[in-house]
C-alpha atoms as a PDB file:
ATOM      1  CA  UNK A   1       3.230 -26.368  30.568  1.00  0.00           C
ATOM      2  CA  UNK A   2       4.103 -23.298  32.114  1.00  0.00           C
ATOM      3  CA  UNK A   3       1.092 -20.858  32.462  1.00  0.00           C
ATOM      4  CA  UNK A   4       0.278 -16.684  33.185  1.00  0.00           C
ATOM      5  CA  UNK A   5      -2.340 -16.075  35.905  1.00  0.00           C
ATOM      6  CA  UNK A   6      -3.036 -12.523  37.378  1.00  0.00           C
ATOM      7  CA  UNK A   7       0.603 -12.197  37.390  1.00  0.00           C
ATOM      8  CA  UNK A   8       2.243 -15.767  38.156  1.00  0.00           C
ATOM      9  CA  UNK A   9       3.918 -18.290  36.271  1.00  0.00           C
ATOM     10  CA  UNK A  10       3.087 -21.328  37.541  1.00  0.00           C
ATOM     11  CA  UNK A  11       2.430 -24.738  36.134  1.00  0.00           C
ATOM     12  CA  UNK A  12      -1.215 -25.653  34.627  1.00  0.00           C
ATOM     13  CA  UNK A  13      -2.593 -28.388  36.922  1.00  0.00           C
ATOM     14  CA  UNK A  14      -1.624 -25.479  39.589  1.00  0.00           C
ATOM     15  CA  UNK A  15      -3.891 -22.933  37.833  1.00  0.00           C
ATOM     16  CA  UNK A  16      -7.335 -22.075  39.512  1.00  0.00           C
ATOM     17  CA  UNK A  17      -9.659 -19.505  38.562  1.00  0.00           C
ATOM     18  CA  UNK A  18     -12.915 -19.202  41.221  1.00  0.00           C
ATOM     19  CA  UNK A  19     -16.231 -20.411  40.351  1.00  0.00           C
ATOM     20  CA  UNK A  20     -17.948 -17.643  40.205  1.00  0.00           C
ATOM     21  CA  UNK A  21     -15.698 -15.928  37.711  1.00  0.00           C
ATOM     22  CA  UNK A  22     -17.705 -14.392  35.186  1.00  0.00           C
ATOM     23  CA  UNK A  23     -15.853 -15.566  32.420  1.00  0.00           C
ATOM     24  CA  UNK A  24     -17.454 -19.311  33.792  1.00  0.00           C
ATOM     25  CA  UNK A  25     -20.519 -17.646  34.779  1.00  0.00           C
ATOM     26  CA  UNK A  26     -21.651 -15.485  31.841  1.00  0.00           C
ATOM     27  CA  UNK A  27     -18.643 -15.896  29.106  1.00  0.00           C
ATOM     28  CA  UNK A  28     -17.840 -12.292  29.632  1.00  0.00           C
ATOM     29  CA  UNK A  29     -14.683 -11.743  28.355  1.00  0.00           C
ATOM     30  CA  UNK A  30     -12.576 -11.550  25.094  1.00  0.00           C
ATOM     31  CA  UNK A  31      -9.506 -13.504  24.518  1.00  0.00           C
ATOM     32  CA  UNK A  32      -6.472 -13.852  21.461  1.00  0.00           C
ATOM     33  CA  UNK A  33      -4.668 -16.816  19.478  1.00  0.00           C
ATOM     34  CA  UNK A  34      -1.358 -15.392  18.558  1.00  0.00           C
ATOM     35  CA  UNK A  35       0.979 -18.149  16.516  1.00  0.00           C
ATOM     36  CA  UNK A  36       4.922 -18.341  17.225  1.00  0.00           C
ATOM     37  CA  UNK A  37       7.411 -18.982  14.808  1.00  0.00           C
ATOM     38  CA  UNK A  38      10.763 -19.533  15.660  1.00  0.00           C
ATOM     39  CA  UNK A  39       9.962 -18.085  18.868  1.00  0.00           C
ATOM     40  CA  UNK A  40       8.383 -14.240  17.756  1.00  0.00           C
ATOM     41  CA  UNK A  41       5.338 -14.066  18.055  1.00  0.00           C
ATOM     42  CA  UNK A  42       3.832 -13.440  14.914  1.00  0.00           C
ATOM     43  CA  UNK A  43       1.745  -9.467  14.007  1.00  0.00           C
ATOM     44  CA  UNK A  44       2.132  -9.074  18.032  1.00  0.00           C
ATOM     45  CA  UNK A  45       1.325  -5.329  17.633  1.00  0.00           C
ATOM     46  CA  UNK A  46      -1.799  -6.240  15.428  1.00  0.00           C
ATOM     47  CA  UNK A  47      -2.978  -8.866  17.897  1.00  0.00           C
ATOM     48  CA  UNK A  48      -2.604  -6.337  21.157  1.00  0.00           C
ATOM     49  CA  UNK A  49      -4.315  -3.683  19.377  1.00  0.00           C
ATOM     50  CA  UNK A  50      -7.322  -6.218  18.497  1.00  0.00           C
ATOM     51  CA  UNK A  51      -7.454  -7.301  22.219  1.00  0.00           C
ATOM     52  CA  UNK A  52      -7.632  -3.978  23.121  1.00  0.00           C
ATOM     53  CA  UNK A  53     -10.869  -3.348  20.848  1.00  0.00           C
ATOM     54  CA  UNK A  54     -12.390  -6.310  21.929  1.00  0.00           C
ATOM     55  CA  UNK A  55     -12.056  -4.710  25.553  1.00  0.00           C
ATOM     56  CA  UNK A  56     -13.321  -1.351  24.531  1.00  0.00           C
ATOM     57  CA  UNK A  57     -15.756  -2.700  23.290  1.00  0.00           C
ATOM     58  CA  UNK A  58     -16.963  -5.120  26.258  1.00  0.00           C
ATOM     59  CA  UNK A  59     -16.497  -2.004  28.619  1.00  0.00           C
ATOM     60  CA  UNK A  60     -13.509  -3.707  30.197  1.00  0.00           C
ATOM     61  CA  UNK A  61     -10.386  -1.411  31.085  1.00  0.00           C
ATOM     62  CA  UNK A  62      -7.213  -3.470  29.674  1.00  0.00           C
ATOM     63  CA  UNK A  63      -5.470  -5.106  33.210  1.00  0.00           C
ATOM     64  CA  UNK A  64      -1.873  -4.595  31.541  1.00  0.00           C
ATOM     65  CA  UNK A  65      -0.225  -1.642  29.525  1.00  0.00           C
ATOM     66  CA  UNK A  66       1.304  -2.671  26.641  1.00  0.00           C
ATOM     67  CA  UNK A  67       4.578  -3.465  27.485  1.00  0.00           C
ATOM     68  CA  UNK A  68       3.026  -5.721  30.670  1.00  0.00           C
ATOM     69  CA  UNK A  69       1.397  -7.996  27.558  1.00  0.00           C
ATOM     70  CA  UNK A  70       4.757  -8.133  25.866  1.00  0.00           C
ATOM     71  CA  UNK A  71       6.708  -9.239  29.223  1.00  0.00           C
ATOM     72  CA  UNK A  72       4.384 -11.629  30.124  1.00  0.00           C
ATOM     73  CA  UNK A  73       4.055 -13.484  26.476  1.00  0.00           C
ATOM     74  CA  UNK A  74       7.323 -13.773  26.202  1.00  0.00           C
ATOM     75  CA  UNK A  75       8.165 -14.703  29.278  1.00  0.00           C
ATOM     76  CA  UNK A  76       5.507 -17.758  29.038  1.00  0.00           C
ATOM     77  CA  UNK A  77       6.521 -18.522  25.034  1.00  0.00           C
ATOM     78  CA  UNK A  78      10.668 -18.943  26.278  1.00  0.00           C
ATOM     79  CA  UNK A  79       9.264 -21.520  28.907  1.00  0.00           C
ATOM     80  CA  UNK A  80       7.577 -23.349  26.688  1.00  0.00           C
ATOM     81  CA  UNK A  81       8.951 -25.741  24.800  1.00  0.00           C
ATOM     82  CA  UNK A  82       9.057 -25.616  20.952  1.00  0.00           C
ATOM     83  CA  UNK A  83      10.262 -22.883  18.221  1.00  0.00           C
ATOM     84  CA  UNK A  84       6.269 -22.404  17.148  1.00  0.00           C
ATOM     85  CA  UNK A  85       3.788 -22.507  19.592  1.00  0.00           C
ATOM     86  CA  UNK A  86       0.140 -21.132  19.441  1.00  0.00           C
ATOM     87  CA  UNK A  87      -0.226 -18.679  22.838  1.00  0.00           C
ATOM     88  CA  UNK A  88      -3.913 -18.018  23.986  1.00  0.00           C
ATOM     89  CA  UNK A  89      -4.679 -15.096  26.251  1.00  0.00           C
ATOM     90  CA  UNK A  90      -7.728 -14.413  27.850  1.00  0.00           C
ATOM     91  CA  UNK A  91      -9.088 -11.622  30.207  1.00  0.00           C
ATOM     92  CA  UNK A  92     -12.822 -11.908  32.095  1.00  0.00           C
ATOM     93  CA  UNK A  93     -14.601  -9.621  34.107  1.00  0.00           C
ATOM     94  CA  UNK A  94     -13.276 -11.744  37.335  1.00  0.00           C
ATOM     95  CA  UNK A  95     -14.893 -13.244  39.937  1.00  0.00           C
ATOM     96  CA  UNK A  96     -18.059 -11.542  41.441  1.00  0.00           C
ATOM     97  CA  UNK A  97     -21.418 -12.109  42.814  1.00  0.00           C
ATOM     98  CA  UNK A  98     -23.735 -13.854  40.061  1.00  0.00           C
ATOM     99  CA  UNK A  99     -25.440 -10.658  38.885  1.00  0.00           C
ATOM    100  CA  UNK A 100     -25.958  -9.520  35.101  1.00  0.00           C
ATOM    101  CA  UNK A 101     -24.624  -5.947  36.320  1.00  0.00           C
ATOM    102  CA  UNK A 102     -20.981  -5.413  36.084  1.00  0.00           C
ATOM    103  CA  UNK A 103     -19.263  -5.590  39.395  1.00  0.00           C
ATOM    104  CA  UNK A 104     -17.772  -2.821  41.657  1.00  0.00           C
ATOM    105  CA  UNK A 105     -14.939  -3.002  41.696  1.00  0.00           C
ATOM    106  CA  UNK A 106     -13.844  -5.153  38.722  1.00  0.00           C
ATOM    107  CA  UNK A 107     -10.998  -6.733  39.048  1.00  0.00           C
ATOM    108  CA  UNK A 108     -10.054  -8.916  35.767  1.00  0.00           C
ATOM    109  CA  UNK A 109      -8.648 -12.476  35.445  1.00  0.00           C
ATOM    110  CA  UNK A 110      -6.066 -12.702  32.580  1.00  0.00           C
ATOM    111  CA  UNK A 111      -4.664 -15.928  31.465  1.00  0.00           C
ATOM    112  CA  UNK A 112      -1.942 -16.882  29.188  1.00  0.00           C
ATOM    113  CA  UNK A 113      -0.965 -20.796  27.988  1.00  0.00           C
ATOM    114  CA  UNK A 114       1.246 -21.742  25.172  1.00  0.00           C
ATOM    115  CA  UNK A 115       0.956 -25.498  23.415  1.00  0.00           C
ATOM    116  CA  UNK A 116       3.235 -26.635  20.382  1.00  0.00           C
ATOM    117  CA  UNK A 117       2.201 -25.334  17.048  1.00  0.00           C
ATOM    118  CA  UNK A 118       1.859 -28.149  14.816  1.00  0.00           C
ATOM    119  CA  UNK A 119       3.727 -27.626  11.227  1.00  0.00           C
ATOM    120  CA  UNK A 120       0.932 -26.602   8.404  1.00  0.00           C
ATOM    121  CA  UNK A 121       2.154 -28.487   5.084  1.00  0.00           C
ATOM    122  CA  UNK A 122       0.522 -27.918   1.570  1.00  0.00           C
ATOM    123  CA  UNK A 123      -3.065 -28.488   2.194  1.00  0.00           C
ATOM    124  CA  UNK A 124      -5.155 -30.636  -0.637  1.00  0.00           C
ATOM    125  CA  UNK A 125      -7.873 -29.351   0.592  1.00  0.00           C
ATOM    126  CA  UNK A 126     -10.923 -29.766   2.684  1.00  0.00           C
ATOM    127  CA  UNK A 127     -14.589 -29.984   2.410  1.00  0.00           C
ATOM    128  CA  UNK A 128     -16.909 -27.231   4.108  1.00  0.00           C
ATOM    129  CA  UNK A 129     -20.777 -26.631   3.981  1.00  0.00           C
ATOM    130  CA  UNK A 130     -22.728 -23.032   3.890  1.00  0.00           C
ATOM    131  CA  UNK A 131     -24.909 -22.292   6.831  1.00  0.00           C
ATOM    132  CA  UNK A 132     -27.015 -19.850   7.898  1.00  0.00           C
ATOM    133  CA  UNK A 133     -25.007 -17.197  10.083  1.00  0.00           C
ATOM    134  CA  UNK A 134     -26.994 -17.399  13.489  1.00  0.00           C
ATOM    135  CA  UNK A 135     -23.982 -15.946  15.415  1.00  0.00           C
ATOM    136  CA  UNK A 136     -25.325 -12.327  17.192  1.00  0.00           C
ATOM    137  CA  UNK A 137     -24.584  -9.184  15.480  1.00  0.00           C
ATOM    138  CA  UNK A 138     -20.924  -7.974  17.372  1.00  0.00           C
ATOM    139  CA  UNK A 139     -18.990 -10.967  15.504  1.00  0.00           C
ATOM    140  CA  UNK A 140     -16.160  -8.063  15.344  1.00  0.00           C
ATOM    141  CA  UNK A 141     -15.616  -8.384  19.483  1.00  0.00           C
ATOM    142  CA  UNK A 142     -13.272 -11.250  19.827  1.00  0.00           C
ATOM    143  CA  UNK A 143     -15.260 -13.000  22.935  1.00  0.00           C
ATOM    144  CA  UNK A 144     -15.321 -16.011  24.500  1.00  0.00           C
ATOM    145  CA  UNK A 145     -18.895 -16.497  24.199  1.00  0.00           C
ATOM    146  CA  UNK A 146     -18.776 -19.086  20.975  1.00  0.00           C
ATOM    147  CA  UNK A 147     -21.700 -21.412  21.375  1.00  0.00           C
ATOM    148  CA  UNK A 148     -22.977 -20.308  18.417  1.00  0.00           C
ATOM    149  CA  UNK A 149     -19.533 -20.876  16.154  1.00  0.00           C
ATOM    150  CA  UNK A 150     -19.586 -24.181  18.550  1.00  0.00           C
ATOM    151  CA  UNK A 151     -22.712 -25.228  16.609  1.00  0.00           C
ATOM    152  CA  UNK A 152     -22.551 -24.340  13.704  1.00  0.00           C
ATOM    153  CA  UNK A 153     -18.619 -25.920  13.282  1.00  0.00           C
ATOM    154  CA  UNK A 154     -20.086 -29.212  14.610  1.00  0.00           C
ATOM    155  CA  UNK A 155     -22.785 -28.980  12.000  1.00  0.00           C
ATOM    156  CA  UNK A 156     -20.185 -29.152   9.703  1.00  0.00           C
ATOM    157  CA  UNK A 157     -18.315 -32.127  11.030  1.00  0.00           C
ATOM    158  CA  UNK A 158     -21.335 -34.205  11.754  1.00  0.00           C
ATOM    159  CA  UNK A 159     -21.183 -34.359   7.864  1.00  0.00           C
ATOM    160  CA  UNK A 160     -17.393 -34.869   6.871  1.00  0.00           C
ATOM    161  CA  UNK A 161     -16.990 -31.245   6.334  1.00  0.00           C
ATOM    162  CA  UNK A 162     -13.760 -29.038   7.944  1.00  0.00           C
ATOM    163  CA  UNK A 163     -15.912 -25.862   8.278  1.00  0.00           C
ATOM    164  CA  UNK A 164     -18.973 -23.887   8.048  1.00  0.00           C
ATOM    165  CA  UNK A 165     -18.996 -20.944   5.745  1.00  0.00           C
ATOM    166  CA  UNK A 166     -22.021 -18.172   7.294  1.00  0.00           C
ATOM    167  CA  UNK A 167     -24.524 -17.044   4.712  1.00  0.00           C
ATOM    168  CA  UNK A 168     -26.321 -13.756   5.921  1.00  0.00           C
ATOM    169  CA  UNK A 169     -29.468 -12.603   4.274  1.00  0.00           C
ATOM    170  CA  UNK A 170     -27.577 -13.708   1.054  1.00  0.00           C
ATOM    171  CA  UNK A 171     -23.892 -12.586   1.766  1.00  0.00           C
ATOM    172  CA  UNK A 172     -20.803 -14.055   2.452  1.00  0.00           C
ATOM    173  CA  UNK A 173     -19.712 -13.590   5.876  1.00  0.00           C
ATOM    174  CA  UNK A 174     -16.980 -15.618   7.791  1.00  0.00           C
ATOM    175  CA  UNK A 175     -16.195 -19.473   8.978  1.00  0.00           C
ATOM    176  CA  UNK A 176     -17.457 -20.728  11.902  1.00  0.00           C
ATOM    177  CA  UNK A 177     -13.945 -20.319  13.069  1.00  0.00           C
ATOM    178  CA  UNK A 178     -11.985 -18.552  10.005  1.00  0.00           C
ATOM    179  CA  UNK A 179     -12.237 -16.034   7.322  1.00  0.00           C
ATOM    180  CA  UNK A 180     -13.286 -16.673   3.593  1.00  0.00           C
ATOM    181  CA  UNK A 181     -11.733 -15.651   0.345  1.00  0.00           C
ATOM    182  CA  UNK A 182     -12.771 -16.862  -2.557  1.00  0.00           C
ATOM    183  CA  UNK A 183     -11.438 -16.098  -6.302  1.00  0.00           C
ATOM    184  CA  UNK A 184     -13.312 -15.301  -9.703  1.00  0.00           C
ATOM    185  CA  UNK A 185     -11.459 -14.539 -12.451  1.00  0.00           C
ATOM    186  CA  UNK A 186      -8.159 -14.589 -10.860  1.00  0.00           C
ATOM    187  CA  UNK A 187      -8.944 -11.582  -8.538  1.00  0.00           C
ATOM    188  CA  UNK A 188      -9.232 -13.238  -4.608  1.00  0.00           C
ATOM    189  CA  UNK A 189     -12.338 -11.297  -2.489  1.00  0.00           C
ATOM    190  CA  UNK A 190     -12.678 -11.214   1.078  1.00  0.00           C
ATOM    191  CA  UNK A 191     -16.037  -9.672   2.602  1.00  0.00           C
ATOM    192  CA  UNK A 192     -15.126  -6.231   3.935  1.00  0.00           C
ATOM    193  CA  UNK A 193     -14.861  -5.253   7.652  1.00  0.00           C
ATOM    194  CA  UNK A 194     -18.295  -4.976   9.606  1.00  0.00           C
ATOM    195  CA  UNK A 195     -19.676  -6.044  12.576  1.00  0.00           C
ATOM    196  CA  UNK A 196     -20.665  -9.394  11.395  1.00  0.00           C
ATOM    197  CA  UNK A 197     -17.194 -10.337  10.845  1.00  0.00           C
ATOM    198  CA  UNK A 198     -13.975 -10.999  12.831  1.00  0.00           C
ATOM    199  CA  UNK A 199     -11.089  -8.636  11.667  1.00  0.00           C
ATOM    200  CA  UNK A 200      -8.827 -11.628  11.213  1.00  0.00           C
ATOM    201  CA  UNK A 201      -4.797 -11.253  11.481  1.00  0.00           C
ATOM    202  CA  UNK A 202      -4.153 -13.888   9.219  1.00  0.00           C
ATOM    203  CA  UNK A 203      -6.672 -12.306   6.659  1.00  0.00           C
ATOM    204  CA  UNK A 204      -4.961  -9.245   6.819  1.00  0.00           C
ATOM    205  CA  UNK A 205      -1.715 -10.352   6.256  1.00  0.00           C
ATOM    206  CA  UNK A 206      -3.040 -11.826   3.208  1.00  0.00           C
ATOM    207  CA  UNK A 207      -4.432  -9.147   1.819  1.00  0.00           C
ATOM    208  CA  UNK A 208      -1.039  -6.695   2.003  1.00  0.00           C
ATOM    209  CA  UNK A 209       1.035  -9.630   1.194  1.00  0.00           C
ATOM    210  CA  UNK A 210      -0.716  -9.961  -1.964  1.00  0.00           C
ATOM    211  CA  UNK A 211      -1.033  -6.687  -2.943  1.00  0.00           C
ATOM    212  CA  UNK A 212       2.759  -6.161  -2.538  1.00  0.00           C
ATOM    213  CA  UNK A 213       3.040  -9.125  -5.066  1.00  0.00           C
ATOM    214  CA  UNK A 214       0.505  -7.554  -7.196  1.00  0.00           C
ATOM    215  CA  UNK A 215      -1.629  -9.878  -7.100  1.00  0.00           C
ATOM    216  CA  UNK A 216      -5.215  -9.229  -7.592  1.00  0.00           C
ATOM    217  CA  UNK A 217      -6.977  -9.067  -4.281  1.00  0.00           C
ATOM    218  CA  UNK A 218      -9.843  -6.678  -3.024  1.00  0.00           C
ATOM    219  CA  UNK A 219     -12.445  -6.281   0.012  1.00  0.00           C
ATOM    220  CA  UNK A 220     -15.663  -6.625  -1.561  1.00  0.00           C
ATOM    221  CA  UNK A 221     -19.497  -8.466  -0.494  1.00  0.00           C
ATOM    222  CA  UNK A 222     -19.701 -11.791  -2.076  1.00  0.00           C
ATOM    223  CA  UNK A 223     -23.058 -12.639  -2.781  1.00  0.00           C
ATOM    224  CA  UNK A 224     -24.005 -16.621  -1.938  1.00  0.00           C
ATOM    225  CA  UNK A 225     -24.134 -16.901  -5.861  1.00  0.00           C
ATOM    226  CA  UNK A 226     -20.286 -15.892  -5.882  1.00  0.00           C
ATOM    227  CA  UNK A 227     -19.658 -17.861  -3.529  1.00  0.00           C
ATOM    228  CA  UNK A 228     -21.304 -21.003  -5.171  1.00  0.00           C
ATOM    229  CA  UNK A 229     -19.378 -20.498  -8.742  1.00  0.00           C
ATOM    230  CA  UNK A 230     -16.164 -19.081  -7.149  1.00  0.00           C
ATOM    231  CA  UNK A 231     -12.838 -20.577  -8.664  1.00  0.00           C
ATOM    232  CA  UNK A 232     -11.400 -20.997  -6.094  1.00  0.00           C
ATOM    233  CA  UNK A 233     -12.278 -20.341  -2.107  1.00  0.00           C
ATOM    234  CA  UNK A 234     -10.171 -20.779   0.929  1.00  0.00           C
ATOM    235  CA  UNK A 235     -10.470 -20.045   4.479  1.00  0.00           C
ATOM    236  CA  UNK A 236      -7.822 -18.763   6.787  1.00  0.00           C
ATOM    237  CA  UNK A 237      -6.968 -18.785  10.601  1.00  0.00           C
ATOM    238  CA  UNK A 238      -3.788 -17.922  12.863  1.00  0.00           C
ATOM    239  CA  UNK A 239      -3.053 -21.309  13.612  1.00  0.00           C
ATOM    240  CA  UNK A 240      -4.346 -23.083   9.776  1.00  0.00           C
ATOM    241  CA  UNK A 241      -3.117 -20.457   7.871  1.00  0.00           C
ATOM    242  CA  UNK A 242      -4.611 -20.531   4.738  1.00  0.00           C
ATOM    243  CA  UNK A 243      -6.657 -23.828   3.832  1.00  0.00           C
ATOM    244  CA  UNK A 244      -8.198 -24.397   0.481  1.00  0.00           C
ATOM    245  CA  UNK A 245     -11.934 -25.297   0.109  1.00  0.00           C
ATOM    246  CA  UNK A 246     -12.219 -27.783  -2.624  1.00  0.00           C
ATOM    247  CA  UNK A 247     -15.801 -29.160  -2.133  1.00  0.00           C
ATOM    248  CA  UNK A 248     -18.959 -26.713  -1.152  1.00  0.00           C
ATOM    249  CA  UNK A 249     -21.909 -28.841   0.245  1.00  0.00           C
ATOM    250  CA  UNK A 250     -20.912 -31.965  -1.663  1.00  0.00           C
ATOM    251  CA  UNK A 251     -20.132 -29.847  -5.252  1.00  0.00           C
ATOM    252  CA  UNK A 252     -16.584 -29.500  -6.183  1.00  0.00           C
ATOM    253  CA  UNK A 253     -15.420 -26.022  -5.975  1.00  0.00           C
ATOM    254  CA  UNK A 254     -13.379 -24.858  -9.184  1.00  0.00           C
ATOM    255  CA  UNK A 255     -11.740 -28.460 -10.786  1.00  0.00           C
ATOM    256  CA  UNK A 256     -12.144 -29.602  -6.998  1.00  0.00           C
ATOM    257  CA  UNK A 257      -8.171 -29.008  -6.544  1.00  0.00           C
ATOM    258  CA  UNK A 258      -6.062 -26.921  -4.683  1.00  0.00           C
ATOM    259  CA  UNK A 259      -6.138 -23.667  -7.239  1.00  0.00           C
ATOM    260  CA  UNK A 260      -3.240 -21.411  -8.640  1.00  0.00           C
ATOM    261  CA  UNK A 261      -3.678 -18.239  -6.777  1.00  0.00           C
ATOM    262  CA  UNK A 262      -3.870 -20.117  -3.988  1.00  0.00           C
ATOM    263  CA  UNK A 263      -0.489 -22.173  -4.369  1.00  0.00           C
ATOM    264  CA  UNK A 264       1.266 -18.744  -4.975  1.00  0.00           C
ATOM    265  CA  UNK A 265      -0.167 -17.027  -1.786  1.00  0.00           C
ATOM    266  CA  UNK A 266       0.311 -20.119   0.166  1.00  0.00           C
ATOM    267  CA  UNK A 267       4.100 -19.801  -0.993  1.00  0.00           C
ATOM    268  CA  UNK A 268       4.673 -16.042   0.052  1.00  0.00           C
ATOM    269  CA  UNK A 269       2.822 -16.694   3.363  1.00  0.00           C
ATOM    270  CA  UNK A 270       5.688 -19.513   4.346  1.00  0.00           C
ATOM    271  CA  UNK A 271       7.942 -17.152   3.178  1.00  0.00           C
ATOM    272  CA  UNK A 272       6.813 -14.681   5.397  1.00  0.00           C
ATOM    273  CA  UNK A 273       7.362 -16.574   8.209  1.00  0.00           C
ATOM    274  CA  UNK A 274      10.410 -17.866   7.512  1.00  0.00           C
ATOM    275  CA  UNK A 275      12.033 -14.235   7.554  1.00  0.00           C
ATOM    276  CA  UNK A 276      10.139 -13.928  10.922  1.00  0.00           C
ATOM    277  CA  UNK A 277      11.833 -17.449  12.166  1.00  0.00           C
ATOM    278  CA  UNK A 278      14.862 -15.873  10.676  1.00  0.00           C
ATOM    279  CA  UNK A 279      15.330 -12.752  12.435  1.00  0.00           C
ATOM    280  CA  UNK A 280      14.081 -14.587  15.730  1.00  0.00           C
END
């Protein structure tokens, strides 16, 4: 594996990043999953201009303009192996004195890997639990600081479940580690942007993709209640696309299948990337 660090390509197991970086130190920094199909890299614009909030808000100046980002991604995605790969990025504060106040100067660490993206067939679905949403309250900043999603995603596994849906003071949120739609009567909701939740790529790209194929989709609060009699839910992430929930703590969700609206925006959203593998 062929890696990007403050400027080199070099192998992994020749990588080092100094103790007291404070990425190690204090998990100050943000980072990015971007998926690769057919060797594009998949909403790159969307994904920069994320990292870039994330940074803004973290008071961290972005290391590389735009264009840097682009050079160096592909650069480390063509020597890689494998048409789809999942690419993480990551910037820190850098290395510094142990201190809680930022360091003068700053001078960031940003890393870049790439490891084979595993196919995502037809899902028949997977079990999650609801959990109280004990995350902090900038959920929006995409940082590296994710004890709490740590947590809360092993809670979920510890009993046979894929993933923990957050409940907060009665609303929907997010996944530990994905975003949540669910469907009632045939219209598919997705909590709205806030600073509780993660403005997810994937999500996004649902959302236009099925309002192009008029299909009935809105941003909306879900209420736990919603949540709990939904038709359908599903949760979605760059690199699991979008997986349907078929069992909420132990209770089938819907006829505890796969549902309808979900098999047709499962279908555009392969579609979707097959143009982009196309045009690679």
């Amino acid at each position: 594996m062929i890696v990007y660090l403050n400027g080199e390509f070099l192998p992994l197991d020749e990588a080092r990043v100094p103790v007291l970086d404070r990425g190690f130190i204090f998990a100050d920094g943000v980072y990015e999953v971007i998926p690769v199909y057919g060797g594009r890299l998949f909403r790159l614009p969307e994904h920069l201009q994320r990292l870039e909030n994330s940074l803004k808000s973290i008071k961290l100046q972005n290391p590389l303009t735009r264009q840097q980002w682009i050079e160096a991604l592909e650069i480390v995605v063509a020597r890689n192996s494998g048409d789809d790969q999942s690419v993480y990025l990551q910037v820190t504060r850098g290395p510094a004195k142990r201190n809680h106040n930022f360091p003068e100067p700053v001078v960031p660490t940003v890393f870049i890997m790439s490891e084979p993206l595993e196919a995502q067939p037809p899902s028949g679905g997977v079990k999650a639990v609801t959990c109280a949403d004990t995350r902090w309250q900038r959920c929006d900043i995409k940082s590296i600081a994710l004890l709490a999603n740590v947590l809360l995603r092993q809670q979920a596994v510890e009993v046979g479940a894929a993933e923990a849906i957050l409940i907060r003071e009665g609303y929907v949120m997010e996944g530990a580690a994905s975003n949540v739609f669910v469907v009632v009567d045939g219209v598919a909701i997705t909590p709205p942007k806030s600073q509780y939740i993660l403005p997810g790529i994937t999500r996004d790209l649902v959302v236009e993709a099925m309002l192009a194929a008029e299909l009935a989709c809105r941003e909306a609060d879900i209420s736990e209640a919603q949540l709990r009699s939904a038709d359908e839910i599903w949760v979605t992430s760059s690199t699991r696309e979008i997986v349907p929930v078929i069992m909420l703590d132990d209770k089938p969700v819907g006829n505890g299948q796969p549902g309808a609206v979900w098999s047709q925006v499962w279908k555009i959203y392969q579609d979707y990337k097959q143009h982009l593998r196309s045009i690679g």
